[in-house]
C-alpha atoms as a PDB file:
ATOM      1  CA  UNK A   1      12.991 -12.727 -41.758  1.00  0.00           C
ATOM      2  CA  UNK A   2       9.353 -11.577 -40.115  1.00  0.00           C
ATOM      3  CA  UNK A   3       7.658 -13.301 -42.842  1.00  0.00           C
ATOM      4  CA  UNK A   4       9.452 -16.678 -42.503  1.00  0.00           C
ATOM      5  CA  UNK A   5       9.076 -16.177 -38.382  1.00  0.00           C
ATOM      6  CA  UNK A   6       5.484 -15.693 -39.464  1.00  0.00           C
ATOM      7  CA  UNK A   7       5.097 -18.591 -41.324  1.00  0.00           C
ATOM      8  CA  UNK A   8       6.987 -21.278 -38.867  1.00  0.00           C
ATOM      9  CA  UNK A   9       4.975 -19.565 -36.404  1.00  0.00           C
ATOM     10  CA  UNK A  10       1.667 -20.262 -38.118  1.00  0.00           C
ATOM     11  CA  UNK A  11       3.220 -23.884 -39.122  1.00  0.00           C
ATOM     12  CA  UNK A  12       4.090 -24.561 -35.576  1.00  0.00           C
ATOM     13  CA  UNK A  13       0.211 -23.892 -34.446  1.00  0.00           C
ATOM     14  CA  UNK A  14      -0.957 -26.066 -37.209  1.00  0.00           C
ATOM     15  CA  UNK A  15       1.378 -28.954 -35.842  1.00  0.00           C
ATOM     16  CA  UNK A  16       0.543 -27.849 -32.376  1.00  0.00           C
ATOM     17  CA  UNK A  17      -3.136 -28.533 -33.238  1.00  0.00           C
ATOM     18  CA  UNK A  18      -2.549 -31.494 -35.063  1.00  0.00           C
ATOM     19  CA  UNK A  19      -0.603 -33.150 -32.073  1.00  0.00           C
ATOM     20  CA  UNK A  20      -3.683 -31.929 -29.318  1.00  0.00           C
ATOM     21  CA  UNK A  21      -6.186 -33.559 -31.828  1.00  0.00           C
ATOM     22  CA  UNK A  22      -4.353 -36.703 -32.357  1.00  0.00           C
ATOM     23  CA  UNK A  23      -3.593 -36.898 -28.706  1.00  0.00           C
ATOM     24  CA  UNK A  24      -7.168 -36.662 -27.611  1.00  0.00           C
ATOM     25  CA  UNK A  25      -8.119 -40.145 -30.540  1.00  0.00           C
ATOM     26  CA  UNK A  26      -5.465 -42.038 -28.514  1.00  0.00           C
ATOM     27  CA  UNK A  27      -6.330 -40.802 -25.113  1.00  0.00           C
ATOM     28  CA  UNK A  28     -10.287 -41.422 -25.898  1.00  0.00           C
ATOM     29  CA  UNK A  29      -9.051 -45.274 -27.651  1.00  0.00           C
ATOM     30  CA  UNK A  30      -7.031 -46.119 -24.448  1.00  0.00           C
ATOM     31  CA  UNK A  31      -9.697 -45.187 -21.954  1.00  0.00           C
ATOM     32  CA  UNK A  32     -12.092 -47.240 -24.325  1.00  0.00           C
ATOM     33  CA  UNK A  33      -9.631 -49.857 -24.102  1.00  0.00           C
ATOM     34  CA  UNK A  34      -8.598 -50.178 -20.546  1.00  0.00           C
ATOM     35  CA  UNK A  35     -12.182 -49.791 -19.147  1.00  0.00           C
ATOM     36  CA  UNK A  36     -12.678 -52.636 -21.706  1.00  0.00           C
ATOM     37  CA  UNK A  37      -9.784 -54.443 -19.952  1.00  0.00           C
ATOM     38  CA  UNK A  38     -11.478 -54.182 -16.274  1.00  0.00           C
ATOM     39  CA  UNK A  39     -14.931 -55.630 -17.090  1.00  0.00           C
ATOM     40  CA  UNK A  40     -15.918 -58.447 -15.284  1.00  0.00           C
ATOM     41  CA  UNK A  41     -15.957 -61.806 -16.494  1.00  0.00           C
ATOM     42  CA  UNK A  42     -19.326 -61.944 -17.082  1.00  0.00           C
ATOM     43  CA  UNK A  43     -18.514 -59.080 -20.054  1.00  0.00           C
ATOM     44  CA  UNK A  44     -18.365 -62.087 -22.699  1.00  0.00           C
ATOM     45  CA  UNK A  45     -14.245 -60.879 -23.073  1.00  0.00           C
ATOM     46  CA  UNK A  46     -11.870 -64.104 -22.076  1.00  0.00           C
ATOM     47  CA  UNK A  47      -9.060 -63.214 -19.875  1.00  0.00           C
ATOM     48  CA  UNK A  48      -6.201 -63.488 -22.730  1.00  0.00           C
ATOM     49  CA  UNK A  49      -8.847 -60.443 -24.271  1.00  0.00           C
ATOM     50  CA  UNK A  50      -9.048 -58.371 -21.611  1.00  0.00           C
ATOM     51  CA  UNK A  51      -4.789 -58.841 -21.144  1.00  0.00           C
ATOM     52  CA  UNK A  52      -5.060 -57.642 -24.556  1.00  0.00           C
ATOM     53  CA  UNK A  53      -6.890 -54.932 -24.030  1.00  0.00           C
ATOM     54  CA  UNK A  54      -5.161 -53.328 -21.230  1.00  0.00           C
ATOM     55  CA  UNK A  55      -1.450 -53.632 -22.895  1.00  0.00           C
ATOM     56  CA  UNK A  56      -3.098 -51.857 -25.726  1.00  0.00           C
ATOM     57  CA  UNK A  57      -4.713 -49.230 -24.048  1.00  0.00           C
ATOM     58  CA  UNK A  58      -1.565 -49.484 -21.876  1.00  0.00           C
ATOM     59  CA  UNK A  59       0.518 -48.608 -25.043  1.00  0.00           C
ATOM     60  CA  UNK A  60      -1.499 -46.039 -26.335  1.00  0.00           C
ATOM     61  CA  UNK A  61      -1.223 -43.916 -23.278  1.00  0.00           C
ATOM     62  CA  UNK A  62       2.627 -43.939 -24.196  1.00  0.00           C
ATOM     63  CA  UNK A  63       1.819 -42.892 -27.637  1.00  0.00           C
ATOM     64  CA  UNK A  64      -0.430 -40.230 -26.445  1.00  0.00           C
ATOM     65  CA  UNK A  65       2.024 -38.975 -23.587  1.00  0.00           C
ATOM     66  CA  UNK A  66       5.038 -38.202 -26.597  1.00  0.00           C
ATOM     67  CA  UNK A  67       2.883 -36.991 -28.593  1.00  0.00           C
ATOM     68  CA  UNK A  68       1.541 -34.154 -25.834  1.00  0.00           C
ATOM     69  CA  UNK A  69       5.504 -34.023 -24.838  1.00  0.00           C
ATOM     70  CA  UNK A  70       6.364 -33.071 -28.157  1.00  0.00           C
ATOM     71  CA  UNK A  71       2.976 -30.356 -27.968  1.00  0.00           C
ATOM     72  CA  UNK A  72       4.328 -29.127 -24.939  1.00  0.00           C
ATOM     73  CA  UNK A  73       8.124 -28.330 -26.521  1.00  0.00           C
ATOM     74  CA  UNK A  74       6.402 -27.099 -29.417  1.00  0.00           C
ATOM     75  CA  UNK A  75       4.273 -24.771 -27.969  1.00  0.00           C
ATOM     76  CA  UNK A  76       6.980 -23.421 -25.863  1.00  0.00           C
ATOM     77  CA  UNK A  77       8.636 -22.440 -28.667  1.00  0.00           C
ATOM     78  CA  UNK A  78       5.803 -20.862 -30.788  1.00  0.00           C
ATOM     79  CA  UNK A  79       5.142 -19.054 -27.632  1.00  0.00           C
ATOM     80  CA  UNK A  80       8.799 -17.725 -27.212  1.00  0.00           C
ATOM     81  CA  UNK A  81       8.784 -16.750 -31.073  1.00  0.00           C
ATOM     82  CA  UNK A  82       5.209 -14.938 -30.765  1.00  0.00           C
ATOM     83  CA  UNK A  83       6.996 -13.007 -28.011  1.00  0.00           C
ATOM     84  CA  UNK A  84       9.560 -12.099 -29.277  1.00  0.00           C
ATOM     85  CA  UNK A  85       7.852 -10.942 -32.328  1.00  0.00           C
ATOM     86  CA  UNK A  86       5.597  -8.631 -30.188  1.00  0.00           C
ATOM     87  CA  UNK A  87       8.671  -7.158 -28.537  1.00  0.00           C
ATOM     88  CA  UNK A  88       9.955  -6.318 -32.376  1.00  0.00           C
ATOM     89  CA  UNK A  89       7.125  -4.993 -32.826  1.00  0.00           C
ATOM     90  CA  UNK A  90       6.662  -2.887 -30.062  1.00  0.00           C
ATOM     91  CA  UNK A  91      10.055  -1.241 -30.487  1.00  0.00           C
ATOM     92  CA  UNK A  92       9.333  -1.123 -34.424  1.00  0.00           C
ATOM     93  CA  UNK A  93       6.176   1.365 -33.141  1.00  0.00           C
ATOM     94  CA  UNK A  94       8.181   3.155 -30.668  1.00  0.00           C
ATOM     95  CA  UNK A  95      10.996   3.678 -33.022  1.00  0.00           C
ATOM     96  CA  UNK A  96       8.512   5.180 -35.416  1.00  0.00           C
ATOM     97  CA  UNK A  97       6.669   7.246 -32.673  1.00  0.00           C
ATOM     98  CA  UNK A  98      10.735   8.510 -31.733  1.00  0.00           C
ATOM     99  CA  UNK A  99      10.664   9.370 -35.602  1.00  0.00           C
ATOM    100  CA  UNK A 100       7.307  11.372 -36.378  1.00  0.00           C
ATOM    101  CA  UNK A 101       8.211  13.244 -33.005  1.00  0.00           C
ATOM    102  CA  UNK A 102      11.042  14.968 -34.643  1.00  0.00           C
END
């Protein structure tokens, strides 16, 4: 059982940091996009481009906010699961400590 909690722990932090990563691409694209959006007209972009634009970046910002919500449950649980694997561990050592002491 440790080893498996060990490796969905260590699974969980590689999916934690691949949801932060992938997060920060589509929160980076939909700034890019919605600064595009609010150029002036004199930015060469027609107004049907810049409408574009801003539902894109608009819909990226959705993309990015699941993905961080999903970050968020996940790393409450690896958290939980790390603690609770120190507290094992903890009364693994004192149980041992109890056990050289007699």
């Amino acid at each position: 059982p440790t080893a498996a909690m060990d490796l969905d722990q260590a699974l969980g932090m590689v999916e934690l940091d691949r949801l932060c990563s992938s997060s920060r691409s589509q929160l980076h694209e939909a700034l890019v996009n919605l600064l595009q959006s609010q150029q002036p007209a004199s930015a060469n972009l027609s107004m049907a481009t810049r409408a574009t634009l801003g539902k894109r970046g608009l819909g990226q910002l959705e993309v990015a906010k699941g993905s961080l919500d999903i970050a968020s449950d996940l790393s409450a649980m690896v958290l939980g699961r790390t603690r609770t694997a120190l507290a094992d561990l903890e009364a693994a050592q004192s149980s041992i400590a109890d056990a050289d002491a007699r």
